[in-house]
C-alpha atoms as a PDB file:
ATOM      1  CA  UNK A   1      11.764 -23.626 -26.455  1.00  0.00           C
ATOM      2  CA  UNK A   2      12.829 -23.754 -22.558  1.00  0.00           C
ATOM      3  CA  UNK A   3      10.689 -23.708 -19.677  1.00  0.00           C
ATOM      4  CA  UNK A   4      12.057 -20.242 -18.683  1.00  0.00           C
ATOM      5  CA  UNK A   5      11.951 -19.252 -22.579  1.00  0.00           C
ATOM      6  CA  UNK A   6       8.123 -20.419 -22.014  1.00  0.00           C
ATOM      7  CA  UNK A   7       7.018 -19.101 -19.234  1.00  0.00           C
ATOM      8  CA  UNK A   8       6.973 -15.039 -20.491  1.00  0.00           C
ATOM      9  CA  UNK A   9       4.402 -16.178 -23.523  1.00  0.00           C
ATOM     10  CA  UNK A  10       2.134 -18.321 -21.207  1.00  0.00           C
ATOM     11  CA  UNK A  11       2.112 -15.198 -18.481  1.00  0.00           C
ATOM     12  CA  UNK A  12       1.180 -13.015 -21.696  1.00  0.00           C
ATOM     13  CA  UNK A  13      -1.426 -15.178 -22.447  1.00  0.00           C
ATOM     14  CA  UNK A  14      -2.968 -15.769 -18.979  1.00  0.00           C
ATOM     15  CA  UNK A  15      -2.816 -12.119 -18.449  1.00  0.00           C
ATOM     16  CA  UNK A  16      -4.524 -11.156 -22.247  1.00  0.00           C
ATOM     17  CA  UNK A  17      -7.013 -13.943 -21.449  1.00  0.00           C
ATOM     18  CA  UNK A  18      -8.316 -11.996 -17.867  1.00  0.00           C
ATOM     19  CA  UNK A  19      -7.990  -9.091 -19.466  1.00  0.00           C
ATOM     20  CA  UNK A  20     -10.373 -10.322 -22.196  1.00  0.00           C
ATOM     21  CA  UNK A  21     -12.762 -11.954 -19.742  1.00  0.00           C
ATOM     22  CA  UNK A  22     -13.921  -8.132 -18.747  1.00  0.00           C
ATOM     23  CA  UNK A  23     -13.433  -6.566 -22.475  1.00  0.00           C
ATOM     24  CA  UNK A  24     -17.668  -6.901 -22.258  1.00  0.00           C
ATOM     25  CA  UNK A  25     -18.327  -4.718 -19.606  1.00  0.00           C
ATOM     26  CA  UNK A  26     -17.434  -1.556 -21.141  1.00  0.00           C
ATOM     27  CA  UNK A  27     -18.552  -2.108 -24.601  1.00  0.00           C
ATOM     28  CA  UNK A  28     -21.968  -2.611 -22.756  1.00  0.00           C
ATOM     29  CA  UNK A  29     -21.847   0.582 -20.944  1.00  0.00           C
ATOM     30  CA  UNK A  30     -20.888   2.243 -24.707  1.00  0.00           C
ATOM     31  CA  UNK A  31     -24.235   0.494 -25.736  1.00  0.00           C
ATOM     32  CA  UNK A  32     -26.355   1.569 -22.896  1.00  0.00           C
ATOM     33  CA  UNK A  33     -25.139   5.125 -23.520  1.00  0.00           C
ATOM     34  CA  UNK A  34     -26.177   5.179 -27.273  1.00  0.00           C
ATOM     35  CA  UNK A  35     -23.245   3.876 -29.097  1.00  0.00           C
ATOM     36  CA  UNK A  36     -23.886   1.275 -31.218  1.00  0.00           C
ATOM     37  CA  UNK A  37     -21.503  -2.460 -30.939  1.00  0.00           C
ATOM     38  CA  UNK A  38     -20.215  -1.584 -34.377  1.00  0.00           C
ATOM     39  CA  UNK A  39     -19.164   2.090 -33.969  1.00  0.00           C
ATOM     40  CA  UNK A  40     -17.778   1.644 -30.961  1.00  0.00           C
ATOM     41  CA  UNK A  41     -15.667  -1.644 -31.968  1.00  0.00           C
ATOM     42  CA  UNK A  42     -14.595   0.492 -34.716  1.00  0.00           C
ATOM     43  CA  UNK A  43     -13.647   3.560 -32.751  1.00  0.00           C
ATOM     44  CA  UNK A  44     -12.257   1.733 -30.053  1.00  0.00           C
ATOM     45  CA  UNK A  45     -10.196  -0.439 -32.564  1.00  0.00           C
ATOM     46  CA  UNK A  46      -8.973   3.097 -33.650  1.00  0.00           C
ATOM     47  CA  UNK A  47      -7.555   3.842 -31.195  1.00  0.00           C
ATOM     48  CA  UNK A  48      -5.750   1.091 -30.177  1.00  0.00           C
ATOM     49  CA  UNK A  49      -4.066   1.611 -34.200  1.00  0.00           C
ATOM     50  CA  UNK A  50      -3.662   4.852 -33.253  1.00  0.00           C
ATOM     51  CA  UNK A  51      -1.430   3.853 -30.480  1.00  0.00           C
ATOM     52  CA  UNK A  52       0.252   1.348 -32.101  1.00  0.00           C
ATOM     53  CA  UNK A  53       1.192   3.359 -34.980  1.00  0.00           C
ATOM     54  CA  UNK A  54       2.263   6.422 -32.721  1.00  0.00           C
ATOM     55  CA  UNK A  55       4.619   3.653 -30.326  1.00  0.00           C
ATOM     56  CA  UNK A  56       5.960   1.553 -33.248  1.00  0.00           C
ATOM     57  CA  UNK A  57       5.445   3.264 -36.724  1.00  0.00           C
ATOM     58  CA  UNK A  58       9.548   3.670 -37.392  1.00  0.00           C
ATOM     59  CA  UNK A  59      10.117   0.492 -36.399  1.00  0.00           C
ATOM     60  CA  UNK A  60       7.841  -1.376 -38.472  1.00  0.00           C
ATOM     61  CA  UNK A  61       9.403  -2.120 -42.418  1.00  0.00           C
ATOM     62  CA  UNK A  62       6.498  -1.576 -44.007  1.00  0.00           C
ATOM     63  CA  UNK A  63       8.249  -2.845 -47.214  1.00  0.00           C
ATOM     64  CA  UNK A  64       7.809  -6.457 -46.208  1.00  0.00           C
ATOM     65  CA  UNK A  65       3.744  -5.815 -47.337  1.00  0.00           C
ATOM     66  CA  UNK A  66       5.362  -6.340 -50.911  1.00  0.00           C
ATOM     67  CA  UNK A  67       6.775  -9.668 -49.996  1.00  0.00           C
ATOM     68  CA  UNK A  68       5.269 -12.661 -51.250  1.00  0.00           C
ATOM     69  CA  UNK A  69       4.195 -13.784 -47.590  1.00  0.00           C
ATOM     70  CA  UNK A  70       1.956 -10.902 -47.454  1.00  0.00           C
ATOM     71  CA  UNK A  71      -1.358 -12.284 -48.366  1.00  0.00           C
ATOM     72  CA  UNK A  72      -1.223 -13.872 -44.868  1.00  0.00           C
ATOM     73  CA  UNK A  73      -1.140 -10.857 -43.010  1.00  0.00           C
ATOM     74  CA  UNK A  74      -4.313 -10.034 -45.435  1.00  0.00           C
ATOM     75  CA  UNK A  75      -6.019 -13.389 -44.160  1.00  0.00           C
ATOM     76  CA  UNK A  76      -5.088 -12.404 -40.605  1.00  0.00           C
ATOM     77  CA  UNK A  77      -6.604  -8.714 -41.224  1.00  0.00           C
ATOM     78  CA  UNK A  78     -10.022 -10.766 -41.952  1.00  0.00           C
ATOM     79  CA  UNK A  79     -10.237 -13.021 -39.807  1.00  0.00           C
ATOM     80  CA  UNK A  80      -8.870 -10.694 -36.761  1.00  0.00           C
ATOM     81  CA  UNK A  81     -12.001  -8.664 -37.861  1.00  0.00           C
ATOM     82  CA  UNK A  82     -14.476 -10.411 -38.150  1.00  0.00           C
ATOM     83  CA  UNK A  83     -13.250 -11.975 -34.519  1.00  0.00           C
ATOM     84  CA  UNK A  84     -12.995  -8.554 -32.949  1.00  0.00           C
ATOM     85  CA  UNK A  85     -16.927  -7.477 -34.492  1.00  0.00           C
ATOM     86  CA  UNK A  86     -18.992 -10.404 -33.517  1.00  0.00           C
ATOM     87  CA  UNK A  87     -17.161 -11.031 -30.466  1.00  0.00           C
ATOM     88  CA  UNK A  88     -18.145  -7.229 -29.418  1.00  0.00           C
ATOM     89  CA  UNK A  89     -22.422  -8.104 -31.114  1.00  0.00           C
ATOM     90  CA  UNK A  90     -22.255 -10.947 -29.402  1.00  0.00           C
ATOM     91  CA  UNK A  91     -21.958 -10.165 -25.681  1.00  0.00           C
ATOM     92  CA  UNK A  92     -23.864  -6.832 -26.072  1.00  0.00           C
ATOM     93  CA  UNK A  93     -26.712  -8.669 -27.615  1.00  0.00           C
ATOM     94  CA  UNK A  94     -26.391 -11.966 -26.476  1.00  0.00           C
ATOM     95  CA  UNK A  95     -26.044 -13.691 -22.797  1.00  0.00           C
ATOM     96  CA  UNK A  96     -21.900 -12.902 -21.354  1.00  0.00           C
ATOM     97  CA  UNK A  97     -21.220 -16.720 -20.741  1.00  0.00           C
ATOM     98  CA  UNK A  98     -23.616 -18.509 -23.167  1.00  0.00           C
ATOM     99  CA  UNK A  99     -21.327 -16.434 -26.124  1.00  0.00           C
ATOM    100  CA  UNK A 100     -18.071 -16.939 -24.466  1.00  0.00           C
ATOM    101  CA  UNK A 101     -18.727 -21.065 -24.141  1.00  0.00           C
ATOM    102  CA  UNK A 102     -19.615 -20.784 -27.908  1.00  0.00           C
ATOM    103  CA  UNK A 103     -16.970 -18.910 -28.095  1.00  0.00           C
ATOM    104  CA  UNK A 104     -14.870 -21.785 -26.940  1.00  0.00           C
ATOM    105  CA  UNK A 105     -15.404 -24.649 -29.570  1.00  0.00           C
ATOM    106  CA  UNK A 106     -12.351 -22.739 -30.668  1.00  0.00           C
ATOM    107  CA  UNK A 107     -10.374 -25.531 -30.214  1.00  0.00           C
ATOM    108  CA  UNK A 108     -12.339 -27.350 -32.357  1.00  0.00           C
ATOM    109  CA  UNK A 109     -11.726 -25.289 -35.001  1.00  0.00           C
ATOM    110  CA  UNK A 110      -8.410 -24.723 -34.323  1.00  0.00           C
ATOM    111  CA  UNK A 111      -7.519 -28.549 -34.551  1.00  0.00           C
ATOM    112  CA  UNK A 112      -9.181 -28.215 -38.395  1.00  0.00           C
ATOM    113  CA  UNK A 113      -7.091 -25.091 -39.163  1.00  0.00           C
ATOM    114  CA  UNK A 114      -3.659 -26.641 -37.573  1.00  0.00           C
ATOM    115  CA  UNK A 115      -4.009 -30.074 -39.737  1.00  0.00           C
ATOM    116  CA  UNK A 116      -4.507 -28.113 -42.920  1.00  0.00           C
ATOM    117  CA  UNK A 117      -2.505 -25.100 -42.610  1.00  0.00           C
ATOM    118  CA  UNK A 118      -0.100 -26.758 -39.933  1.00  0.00           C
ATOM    119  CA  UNK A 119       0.091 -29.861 -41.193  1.00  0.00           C
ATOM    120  CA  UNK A 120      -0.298 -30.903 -37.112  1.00  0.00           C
ATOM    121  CA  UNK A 121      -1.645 -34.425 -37.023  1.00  0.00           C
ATOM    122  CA  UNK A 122      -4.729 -35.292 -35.603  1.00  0.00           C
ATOM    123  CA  UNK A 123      -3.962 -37.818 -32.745  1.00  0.00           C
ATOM    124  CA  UNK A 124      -6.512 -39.602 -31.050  1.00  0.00           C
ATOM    125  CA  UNK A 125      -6.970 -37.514 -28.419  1.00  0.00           C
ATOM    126  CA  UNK A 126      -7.828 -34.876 -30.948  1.00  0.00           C
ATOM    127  CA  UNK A 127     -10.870 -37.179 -31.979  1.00  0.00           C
ATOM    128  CA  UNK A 128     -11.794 -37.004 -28.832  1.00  0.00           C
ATOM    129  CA  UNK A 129     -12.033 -33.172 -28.394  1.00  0.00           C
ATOM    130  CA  UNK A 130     -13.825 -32.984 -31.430  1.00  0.00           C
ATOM    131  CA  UNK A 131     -16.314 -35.444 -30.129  1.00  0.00           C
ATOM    132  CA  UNK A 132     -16.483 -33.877 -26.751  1.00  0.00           C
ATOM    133  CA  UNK A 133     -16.832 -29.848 -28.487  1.00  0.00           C
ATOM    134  CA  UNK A 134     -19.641 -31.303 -30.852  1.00  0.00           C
ATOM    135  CA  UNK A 135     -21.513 -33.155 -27.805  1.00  0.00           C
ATOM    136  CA  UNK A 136     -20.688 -30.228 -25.382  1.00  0.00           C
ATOM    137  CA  UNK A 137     -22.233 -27.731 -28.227  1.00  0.00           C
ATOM    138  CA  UNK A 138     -25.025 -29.749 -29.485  1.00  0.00           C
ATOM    139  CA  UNK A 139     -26.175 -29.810 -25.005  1.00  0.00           C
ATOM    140  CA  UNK A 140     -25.472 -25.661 -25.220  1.00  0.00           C
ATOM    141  CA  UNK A 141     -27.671 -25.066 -28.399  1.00  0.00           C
ATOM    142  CA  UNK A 142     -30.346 -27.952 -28.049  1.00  0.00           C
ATOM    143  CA  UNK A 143     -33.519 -26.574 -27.089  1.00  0.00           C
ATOM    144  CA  UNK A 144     -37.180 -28.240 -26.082  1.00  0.00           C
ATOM    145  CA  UNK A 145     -39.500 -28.404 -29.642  1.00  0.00           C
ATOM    146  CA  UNK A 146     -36.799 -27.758 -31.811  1.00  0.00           C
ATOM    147  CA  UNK A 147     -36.000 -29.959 -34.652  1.00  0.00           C
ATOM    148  CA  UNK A 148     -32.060 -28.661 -34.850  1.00  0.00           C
ATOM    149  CA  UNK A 149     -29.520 -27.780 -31.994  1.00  0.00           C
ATOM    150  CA  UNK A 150     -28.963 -24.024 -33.784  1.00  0.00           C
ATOM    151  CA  UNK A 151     -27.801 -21.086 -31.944  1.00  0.00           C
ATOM    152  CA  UNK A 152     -30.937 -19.880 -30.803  1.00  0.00           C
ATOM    153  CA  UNK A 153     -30.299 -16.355 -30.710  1.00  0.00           C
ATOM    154  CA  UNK A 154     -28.128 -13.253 -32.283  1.00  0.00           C
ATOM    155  CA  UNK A 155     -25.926 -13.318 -29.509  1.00  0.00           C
ATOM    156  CA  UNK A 156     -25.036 -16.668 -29.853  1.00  0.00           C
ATOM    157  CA  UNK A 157     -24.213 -16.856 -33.856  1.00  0.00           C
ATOM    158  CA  UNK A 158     -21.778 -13.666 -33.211  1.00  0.00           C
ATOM    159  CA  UNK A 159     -20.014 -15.932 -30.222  1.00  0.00           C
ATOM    160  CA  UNK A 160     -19.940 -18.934 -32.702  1.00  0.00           C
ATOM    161  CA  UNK A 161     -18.824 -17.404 -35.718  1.00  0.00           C
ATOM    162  CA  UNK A 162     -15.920 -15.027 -33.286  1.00  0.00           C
ATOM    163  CA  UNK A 163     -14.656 -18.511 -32.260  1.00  0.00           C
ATOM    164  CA  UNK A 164     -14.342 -19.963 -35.498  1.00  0.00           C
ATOM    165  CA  UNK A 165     -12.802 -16.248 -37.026  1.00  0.00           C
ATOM    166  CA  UNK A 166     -10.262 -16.196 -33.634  1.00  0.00           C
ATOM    167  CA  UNK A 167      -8.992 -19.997 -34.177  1.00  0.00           C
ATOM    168  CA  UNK A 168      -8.541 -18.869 -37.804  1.00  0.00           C
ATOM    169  CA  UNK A 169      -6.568 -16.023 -36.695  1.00  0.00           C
ATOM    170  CA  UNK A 170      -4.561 -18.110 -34.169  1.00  0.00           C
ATOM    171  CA  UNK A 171      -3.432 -20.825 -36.058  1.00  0.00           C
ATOM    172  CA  UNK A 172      -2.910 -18.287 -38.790  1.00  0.00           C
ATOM    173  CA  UNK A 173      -0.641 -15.774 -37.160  1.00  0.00           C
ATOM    174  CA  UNK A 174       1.396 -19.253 -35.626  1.00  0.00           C
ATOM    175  CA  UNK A 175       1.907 -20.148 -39.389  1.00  0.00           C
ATOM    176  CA  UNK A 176       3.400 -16.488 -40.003  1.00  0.00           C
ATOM    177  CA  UNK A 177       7.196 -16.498 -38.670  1.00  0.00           C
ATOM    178  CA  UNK A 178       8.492 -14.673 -41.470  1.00  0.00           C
ATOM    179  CA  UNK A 179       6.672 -11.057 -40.040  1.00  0.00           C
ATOM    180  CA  UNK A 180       7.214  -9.125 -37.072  1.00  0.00           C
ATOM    181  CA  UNK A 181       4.925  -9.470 -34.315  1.00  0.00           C
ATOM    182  CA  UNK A 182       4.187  -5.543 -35.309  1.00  0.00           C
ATOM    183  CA  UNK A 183       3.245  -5.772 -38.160  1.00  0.00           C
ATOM    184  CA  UNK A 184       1.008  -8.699 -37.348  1.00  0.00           C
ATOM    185  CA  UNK A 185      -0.312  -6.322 -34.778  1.00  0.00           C
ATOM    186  CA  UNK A 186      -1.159  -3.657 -37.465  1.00  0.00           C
ATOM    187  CA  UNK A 187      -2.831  -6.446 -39.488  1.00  0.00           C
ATOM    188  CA  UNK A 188      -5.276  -7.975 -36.402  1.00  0.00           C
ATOM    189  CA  UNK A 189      -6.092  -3.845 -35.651  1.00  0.00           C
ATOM    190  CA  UNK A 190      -6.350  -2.201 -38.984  1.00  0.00           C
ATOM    191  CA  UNK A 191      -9.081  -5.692 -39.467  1.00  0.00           C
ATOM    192  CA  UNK A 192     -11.383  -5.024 -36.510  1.00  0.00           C
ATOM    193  CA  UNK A 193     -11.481  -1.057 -37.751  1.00  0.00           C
ATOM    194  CA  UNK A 194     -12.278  -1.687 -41.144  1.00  0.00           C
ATOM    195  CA  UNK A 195     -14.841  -4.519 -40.225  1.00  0.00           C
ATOM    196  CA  UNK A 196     -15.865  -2.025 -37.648  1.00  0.00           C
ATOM    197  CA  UNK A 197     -16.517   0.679 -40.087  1.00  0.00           C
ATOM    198  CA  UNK A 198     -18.170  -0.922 -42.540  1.00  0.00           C
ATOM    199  CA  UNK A 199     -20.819  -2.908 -40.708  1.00  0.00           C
ATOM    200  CA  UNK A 200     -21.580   0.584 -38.982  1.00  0.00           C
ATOM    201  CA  UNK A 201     -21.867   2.158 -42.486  1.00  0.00           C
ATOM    202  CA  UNK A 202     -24.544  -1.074 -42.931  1.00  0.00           C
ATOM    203  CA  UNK A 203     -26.167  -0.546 -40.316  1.00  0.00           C
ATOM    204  CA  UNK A 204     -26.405   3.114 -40.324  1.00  0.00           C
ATOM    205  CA  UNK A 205     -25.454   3.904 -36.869  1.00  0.00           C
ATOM    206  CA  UNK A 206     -22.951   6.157 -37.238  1.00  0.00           C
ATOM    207  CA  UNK A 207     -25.438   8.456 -34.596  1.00  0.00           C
ATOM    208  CA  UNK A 208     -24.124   7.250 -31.712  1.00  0.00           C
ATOM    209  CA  UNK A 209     -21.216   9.225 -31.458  1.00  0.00           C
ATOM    210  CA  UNK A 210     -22.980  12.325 -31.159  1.00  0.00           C
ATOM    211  CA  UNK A 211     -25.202  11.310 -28.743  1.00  0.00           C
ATOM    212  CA  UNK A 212     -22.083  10.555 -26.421  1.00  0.00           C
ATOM    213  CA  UNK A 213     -20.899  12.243 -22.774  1.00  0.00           C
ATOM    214  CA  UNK A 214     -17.939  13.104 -21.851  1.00  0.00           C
ATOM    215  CA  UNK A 215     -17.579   9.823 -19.352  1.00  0.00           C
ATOM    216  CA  UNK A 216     -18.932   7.762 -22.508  1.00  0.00           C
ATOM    217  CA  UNK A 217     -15.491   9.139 -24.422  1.00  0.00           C
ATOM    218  CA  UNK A 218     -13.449   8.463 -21.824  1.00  0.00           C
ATOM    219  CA  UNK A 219     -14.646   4.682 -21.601  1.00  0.00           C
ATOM    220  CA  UNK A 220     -14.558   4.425 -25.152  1.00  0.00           C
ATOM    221  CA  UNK A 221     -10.350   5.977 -25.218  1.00  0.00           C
ATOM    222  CA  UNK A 222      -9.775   3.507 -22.043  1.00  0.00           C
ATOM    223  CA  UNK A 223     -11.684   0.905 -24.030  1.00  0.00           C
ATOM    224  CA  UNK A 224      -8.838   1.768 -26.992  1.00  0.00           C
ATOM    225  CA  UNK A 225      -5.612   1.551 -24.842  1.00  0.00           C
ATOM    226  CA  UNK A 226      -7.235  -1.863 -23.135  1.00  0.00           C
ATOM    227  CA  UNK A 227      -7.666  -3.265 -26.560  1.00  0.00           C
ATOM    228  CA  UNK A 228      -4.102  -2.335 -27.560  1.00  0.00           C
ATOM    229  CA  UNK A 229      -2.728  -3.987 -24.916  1.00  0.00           C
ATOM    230  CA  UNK A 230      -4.745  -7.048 -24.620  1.00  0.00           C
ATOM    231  CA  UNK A 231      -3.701  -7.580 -28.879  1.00  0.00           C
ATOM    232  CA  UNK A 232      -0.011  -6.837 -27.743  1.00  0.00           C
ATOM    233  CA  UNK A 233      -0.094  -9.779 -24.766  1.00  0.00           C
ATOM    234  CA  UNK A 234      -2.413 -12.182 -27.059  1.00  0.00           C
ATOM    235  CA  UNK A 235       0.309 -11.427 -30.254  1.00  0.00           C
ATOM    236  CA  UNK A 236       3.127 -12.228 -28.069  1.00  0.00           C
ATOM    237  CA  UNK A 237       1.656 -15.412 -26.798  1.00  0.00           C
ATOM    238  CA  UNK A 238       0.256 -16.943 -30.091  1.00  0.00           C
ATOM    239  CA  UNK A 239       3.331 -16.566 -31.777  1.00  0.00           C
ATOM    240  CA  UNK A 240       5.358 -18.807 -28.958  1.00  0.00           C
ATOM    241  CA  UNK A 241       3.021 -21.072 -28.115  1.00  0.00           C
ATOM    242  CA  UNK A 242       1.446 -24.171 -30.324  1.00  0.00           C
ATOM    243  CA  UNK A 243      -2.097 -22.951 -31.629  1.00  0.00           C
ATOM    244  CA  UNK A 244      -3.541 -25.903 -29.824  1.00  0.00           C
ATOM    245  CA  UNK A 245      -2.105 -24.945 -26.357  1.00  0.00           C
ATOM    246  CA  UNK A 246      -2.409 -21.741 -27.059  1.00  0.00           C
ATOM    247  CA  UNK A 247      -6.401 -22.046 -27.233  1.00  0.00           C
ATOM    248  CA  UNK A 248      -6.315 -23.785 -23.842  1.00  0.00           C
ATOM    249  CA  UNK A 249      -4.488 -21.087 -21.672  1.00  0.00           C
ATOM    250  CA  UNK A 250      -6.810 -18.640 -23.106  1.00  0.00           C
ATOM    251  CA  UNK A 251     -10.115 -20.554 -21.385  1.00  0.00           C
ATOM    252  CA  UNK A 252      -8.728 -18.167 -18.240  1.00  0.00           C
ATOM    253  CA  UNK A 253     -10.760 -15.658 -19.880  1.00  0.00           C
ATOM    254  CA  UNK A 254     -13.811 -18.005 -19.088  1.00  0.00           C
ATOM    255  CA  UNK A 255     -13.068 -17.871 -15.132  1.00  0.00           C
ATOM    256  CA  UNK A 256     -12.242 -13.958 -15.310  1.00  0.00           C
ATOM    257  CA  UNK A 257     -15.775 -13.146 -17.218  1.00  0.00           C
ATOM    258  CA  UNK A 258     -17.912 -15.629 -15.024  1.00  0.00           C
ATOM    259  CA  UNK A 259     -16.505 -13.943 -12.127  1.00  0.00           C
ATOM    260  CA  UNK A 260     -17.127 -10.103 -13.645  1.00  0.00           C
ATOM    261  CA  UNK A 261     -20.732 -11.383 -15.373  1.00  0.00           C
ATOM    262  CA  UNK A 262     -21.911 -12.503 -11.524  1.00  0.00           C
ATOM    263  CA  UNK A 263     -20.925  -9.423 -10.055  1.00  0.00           C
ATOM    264  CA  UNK A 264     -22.376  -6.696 -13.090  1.00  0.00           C
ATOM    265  CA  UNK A 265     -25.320  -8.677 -14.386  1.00  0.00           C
ATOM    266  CA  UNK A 266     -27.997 -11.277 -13.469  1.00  0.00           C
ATOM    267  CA  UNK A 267     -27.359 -13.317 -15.927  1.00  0.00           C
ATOM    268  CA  UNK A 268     -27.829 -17.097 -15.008  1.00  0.00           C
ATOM    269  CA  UNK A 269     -26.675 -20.088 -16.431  1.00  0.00           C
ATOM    270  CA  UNK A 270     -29.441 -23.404 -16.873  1.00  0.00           C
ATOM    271  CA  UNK A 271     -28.250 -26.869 -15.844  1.00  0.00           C
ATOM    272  CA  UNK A 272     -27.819 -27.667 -19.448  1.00  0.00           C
ATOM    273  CA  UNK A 273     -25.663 -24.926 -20.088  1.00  0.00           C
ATOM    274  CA  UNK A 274     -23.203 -25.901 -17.770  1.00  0.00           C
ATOM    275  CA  UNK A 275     -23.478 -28.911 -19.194  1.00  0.00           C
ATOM    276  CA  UNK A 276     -22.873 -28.426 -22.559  1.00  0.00           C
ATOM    277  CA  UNK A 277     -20.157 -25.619 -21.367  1.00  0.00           C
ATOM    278  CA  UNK A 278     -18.267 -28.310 -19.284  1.00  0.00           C
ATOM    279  CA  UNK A 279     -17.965 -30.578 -21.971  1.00  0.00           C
ATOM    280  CA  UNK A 280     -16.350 -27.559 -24.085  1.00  0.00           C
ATOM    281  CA  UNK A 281     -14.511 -26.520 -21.706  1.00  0.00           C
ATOM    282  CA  UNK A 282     -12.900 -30.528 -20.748  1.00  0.00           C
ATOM    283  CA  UNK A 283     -12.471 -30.364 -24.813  1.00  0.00           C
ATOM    284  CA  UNK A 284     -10.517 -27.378 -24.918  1.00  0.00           C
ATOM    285  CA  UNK A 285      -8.219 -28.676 -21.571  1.00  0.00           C
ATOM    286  CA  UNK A 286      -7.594 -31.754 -23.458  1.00  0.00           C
ATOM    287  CA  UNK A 287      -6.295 -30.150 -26.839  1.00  0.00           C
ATOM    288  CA  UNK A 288      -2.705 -29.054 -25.130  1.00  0.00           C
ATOM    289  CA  UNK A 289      -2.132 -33.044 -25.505  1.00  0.00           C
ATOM    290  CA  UNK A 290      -2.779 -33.086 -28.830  1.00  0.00           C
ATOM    291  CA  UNK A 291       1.271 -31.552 -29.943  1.00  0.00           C
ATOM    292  CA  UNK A 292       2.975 -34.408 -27.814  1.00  0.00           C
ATOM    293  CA  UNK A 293       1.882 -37.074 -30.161  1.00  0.00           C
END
């Protein structure tokens, strides 16, 4: 691909990734106003289907679900779910930029996923990421009197488990170039609503909708439209753009959500945290390198 032929699916993917950075702040505000993280991931997921559908329903062929390539688009559908769930849990519950630097061993995982579902090789730089994410998440996690560096905390095993479910769902939807970014789209919504659904129906907290306002519906449908556009910018990019480099472009999201997390909470980072999140972080830069050897 040419620079110019480049450039439209990195600006889609700087532009998801801010976009993302600031995804938290509503589905707080949901949360504060009664609706649980599951119901309104769910409902907000929707909506963002429901839009989709409405926009590009004739043009998808939904025939090519009885191709043999389909099962992919069923792997994408869980992993996209389970990504879009625990990402939402884990910033309600858990600290904004704690989850989102756990969120960020991504590229970790993603350099697993591309050698065996890629067949990328593993250069030595890649060593090295692997080496600096471990280090950079073992600093994050360790914690004074604990025998084990272990997420310490809800919030943190949603943002781990959302970073290993969205490199999944990266490297996976890279892998599918037989199926139209649509119906890819479909796949990575219709996942997050029936994840959505279902760990609501667990957790019986389907009352929160009828506890909401009229503002709390209006976040919720903005919430909807954000999410459909964020998937449409992120779905354009992955496809593009090398899994590995993708993952790397995407740490914008980190500068957008420290910015909005100073601003709209108190949250405050330790020493170690930076720590551990600047080794993650120099990981994840050094992972675009890892598709020129």
């Amino acid at each position: 691909m040419t620079k110019q032929k480049k450039l439209l699916p990195i600006a889609s993917l700087l532009l998801g990734a801010a976009t993302w950075g600031v995804t938290w702040y509503p589905y707080r505000l949901l949360e504060q106003a009664g609706m649980s993280g599951e119901l309104s991931t769910a409902l907000a997921y929707s909506i963002a289907l429901l839009i989709g559908l409405i926009l590009f329903g004739k043009q998808i062929r939904f025939s090519e679900l009885r191709d043999p390539a389909a099962f992919i688009l069923l792997w994408i559908n869980l992993s996209a779910g389970w990504t879009g769930i625990a990402y939402v849990l884990g910033i309600i519950h858990g600290e904004v930029m704690r989850v989102l630097l756990l969120f960020y061993l991504a590229p970790l995982w993603t350099i697993l996923f591309s050698r065996i579902l890629l067949q990328e090789r593993l250069s030595r730089q890649g060593y090295a990421i692997i080496l600096s994410s471990l280090a950079g998440a073992l600093l994050l996690l360790w914690q004074p009197g604990s025998n084990l560096p272990l997420p310490n905390s809800y919030g943190d095993w949603m943002g781990l488990s959302a970073g290993f479910a969205f490199a999944l769902t990266n490297v996976l939807i890279r892998k599918d170039q037989q199926h139209d970014i649509r119906l890819k789209l479909l796949a990575v919504l219709s996942g997050a609503v029936l994840t959505g659904f279902v760990a609501t129906l667990l957790m019986g907290s389907f009352s929160g909708i009828t506890h909401l306002h009229t503002h709390g519906w209006l976040i919720l449908a903005g919430t909807g439209g954000l999410v459909f556009f964020l998937c449409i910018l992120l779905q354009y990019g992955m496809t593009h753009i090398p899994a590995n480099q993708a993952i790397v472009i995407m740490l914008f999201e980190l500068v957008a959500a420290a910015i909005a997390a100073y601003f709209l909470t108190e949250e405050r980072l330790t020493a170690r945290d930076w720590a551990g999140g600047l080794m993650i972080v120099s990981a994840s830069l050094f992972s675009a390198r890892i598709n020129r050897d």
